[in-house]
PDB file of N, CA and C in Angstrom:
ATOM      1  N   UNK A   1       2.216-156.325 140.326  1.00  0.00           N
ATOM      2  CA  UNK A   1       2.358-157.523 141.140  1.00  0.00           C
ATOM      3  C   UNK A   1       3.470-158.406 140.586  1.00  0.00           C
ATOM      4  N   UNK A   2       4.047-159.282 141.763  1.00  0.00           N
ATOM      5  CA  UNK A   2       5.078-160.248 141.110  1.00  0.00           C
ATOM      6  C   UNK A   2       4.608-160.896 140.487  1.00  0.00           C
ATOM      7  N   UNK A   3       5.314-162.299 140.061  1.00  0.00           N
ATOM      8  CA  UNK A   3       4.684-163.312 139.101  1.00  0.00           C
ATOM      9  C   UNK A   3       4.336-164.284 140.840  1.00  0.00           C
ATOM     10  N   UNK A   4       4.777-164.229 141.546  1.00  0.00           N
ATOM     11  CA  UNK A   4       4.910-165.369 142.899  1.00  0.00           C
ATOM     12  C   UNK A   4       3.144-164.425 143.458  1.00  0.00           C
ATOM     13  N   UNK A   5       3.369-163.299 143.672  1.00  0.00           N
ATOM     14  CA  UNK A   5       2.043-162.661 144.051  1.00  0.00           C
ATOM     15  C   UNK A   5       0.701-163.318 143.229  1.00  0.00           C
ATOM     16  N   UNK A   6       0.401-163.061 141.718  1.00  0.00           N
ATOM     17  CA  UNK A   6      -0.286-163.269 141.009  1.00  0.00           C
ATOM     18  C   UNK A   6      -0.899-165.080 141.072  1.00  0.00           C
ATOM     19  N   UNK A   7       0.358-166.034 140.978  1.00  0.00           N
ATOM     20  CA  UNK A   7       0.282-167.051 141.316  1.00  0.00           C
ATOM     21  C   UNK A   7      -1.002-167.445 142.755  1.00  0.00           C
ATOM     22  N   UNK A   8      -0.306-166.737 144.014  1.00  0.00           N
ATOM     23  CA  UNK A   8      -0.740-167.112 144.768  1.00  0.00           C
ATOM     24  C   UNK A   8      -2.008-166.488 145.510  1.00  0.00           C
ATOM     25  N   UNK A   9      -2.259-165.031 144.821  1.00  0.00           N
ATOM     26  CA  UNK A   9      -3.961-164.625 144.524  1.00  0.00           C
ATOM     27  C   UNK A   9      -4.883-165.656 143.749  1.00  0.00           C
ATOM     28  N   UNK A  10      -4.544-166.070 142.714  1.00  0.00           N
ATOM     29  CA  UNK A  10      -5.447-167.183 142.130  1.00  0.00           C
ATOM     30  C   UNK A  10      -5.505-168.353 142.411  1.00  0.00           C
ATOM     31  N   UNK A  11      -4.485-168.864 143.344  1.00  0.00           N
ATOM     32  CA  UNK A  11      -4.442-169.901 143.911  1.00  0.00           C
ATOM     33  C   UNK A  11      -5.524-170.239 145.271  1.00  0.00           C
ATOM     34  N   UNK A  12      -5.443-168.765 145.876  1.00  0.00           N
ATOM     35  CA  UNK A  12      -6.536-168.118 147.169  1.00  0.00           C
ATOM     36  C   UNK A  12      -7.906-168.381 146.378  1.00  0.00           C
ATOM     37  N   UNK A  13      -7.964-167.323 145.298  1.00  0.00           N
ATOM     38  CA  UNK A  13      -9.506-167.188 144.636  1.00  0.00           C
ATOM     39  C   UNK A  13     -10.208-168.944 144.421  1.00  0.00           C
ATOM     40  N   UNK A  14      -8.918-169.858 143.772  1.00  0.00           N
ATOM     41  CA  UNK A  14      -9.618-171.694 143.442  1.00  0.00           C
ATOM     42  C   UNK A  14     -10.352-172.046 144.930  1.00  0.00           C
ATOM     43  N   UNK A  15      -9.157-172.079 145.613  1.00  0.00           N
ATOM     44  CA  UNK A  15      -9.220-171.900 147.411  1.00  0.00           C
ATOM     45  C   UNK A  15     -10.634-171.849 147.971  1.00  0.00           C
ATOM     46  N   UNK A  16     -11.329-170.408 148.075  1.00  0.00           N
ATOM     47  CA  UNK A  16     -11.751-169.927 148.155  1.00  0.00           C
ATOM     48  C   UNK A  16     -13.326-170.873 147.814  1.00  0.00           C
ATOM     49  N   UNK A  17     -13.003-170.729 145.849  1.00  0.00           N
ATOM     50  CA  UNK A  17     -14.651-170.869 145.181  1.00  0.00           C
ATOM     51  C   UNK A  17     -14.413-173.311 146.123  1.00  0.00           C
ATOM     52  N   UNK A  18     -13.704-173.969 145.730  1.00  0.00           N
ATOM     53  CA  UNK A  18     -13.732-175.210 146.442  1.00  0.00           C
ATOM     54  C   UNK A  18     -14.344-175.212 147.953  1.00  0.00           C
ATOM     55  N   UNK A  19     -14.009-174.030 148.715  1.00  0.00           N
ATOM     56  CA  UNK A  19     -14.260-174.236 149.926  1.00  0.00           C
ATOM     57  C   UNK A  19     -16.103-173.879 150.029  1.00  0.00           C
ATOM     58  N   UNK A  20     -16.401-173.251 149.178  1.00  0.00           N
ATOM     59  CA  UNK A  20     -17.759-172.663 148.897  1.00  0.00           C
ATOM     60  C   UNK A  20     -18.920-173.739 148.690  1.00  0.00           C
ATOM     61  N   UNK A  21     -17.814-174.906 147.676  1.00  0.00           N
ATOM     62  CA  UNK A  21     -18.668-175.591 147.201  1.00  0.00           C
ATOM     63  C   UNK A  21     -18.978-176.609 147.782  1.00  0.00           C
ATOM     64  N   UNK A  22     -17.930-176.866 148.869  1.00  0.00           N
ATOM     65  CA  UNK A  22     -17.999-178.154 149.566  1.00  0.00           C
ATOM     66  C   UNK A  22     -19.105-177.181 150.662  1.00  0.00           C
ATOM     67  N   UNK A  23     -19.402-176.179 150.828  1.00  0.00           N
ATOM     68  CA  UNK A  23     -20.159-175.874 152.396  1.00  0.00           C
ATOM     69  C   UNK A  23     -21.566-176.053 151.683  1.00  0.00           C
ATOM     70  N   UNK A  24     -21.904-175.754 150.345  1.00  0.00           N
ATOM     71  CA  UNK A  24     -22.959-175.986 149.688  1.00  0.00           C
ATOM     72  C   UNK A  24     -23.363-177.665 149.505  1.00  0.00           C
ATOM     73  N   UNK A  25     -22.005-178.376 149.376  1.00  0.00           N
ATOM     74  CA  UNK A  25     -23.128-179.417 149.429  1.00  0.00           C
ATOM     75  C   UNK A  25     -23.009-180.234 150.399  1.00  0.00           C
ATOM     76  N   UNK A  26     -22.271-179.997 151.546  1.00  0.00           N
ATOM     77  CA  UNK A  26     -22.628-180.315 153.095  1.00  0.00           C
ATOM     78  C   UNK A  26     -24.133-179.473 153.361  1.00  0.00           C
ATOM     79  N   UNK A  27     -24.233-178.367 153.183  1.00  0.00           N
ATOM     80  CA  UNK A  27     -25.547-177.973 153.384  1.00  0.00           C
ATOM     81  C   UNK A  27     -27.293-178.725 152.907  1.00  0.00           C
ATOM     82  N   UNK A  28     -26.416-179.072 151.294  1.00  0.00           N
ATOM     83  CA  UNK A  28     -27.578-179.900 150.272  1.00  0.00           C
ATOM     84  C   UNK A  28     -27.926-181.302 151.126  1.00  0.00           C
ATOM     85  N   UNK A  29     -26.492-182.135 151.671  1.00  0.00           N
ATOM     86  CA  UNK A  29     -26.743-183.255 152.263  1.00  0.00           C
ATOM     87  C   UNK A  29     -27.740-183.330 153.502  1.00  0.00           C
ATOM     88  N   UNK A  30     -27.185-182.290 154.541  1.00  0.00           N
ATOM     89  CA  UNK A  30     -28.018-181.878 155.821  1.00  0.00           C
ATOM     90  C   UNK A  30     -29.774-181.782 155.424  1.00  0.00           C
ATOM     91  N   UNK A  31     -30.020-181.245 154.438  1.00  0.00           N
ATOM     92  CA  UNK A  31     -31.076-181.086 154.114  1.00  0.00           C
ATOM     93  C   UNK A  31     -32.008-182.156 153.121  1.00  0.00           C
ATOM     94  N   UNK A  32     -31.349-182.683 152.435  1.00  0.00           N
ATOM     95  CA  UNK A  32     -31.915-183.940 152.169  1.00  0.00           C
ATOM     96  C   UNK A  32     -32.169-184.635 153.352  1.00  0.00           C
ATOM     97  N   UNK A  33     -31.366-184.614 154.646  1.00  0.00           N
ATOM     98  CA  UNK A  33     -31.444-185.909 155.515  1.00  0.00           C
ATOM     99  C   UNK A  33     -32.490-185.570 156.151  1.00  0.00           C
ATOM    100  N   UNK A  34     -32.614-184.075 156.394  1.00  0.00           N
ATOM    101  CA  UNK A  34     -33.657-184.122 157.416  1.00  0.00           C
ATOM    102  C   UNK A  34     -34.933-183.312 156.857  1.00  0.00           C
ATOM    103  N   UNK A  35     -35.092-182.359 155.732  1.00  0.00           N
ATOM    104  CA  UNK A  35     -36.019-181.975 155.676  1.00  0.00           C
ATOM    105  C   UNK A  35     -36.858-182.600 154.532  1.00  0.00           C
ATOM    106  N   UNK A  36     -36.439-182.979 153.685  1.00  0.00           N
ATOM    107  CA  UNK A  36     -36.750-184.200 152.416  1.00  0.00           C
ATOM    108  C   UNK A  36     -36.809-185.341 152.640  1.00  0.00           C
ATOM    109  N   UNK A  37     -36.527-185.581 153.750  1.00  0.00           N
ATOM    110  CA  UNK A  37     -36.464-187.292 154.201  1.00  0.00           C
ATOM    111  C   UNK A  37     -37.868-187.809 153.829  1.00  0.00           C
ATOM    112  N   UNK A  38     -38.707-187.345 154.737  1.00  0.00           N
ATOM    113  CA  UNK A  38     -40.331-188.322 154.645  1.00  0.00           C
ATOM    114  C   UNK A  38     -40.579-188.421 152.776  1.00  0.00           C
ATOM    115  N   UNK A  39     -40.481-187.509 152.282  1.00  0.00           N
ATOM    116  CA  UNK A  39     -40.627-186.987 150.513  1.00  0.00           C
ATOM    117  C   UNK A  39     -39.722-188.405 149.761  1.00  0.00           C
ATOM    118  N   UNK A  40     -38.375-188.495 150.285  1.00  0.00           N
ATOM    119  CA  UNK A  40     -37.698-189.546 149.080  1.00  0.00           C
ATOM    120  C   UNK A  40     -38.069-190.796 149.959  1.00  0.00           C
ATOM    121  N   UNK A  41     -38.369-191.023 151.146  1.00  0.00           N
ATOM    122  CA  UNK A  41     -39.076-192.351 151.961  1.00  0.00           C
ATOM    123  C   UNK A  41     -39.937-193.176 151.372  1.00  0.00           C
ATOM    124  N   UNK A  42     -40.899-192.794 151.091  1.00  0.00           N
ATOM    125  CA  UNK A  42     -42.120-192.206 150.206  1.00  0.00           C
ATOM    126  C   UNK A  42     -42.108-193.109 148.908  1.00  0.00           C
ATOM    127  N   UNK A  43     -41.178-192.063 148.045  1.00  0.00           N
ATOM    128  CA  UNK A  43     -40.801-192.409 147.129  1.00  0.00           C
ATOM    129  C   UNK A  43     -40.238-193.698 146.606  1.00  0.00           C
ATOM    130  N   UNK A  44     -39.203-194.066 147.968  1.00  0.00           N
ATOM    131  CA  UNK A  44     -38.425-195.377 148.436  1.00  0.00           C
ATOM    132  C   UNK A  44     -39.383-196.704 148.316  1.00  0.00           C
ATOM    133  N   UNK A  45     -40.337-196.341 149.092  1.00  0.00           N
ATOM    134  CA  UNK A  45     -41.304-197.502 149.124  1.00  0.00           C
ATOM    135  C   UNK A  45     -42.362-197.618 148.158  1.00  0.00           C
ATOM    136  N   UNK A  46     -42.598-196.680 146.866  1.00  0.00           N
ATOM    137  CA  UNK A  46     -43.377-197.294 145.908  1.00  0.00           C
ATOM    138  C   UNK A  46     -42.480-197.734 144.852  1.00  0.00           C
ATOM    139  N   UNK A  47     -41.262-197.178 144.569  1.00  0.00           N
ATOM    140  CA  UNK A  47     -40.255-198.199 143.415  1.00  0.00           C
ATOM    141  C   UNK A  47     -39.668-198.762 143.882  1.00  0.00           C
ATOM    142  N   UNK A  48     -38.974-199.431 145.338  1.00  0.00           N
ATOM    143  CA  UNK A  48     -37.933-200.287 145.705  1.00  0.00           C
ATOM    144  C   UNK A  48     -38.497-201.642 145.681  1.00  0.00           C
ATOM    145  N   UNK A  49     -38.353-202.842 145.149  1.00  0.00           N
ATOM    146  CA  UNK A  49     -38.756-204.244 145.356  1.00  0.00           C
ATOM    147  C   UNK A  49     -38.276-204.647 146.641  1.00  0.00           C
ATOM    148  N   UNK A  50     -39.135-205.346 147.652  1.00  0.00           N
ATOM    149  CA  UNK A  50     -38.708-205.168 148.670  1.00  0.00           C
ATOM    150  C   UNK A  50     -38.927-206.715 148.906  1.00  0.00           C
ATOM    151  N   UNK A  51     -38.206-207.468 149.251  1.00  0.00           N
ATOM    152  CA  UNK A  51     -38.545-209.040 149.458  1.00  0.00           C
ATOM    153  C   UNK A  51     -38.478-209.691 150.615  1.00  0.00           C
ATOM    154  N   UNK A  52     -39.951-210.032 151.143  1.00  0.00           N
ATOM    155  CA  UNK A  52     -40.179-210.577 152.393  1.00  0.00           C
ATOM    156  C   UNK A  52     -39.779-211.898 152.606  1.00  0.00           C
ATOM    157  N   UNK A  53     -39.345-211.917 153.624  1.00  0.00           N
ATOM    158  CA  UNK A  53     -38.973-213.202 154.196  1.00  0.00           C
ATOM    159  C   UNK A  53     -40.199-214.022 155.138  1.00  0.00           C
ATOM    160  N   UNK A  54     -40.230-215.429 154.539  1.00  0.00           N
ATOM    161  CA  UNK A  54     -41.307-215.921 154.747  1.00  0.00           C
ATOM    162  C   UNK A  54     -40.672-217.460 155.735  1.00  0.00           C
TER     163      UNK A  54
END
């Protein structure tokens, strides 16, 4: 392989593993929102100080 070839195989492979990682944590987000939601809600309302207006 050239040196311009080699370059731009590993440049594909970074490419590649970044694009992976962003679909993983678009996936992680989607799923916090909707299937974990009621679970950290939950959670939300026994440690958040919540101050009523009177």
């Amino acid at each position: 392989m050239k040196v311009k070839d080699e370059i731009i195989f590993r440049s594909g492979i970074i490419y590649v593993i970044v694009v992976i990682m962003a679909l993983v944590l678009i996936v992680r987000i989607i799923l916090l929102q909707t299937v974990e939601r009621a679970k950290w809600e939950s959670l939300s309302d026994k440690y958040v100080y919540k101050l009523d207006i009177m």
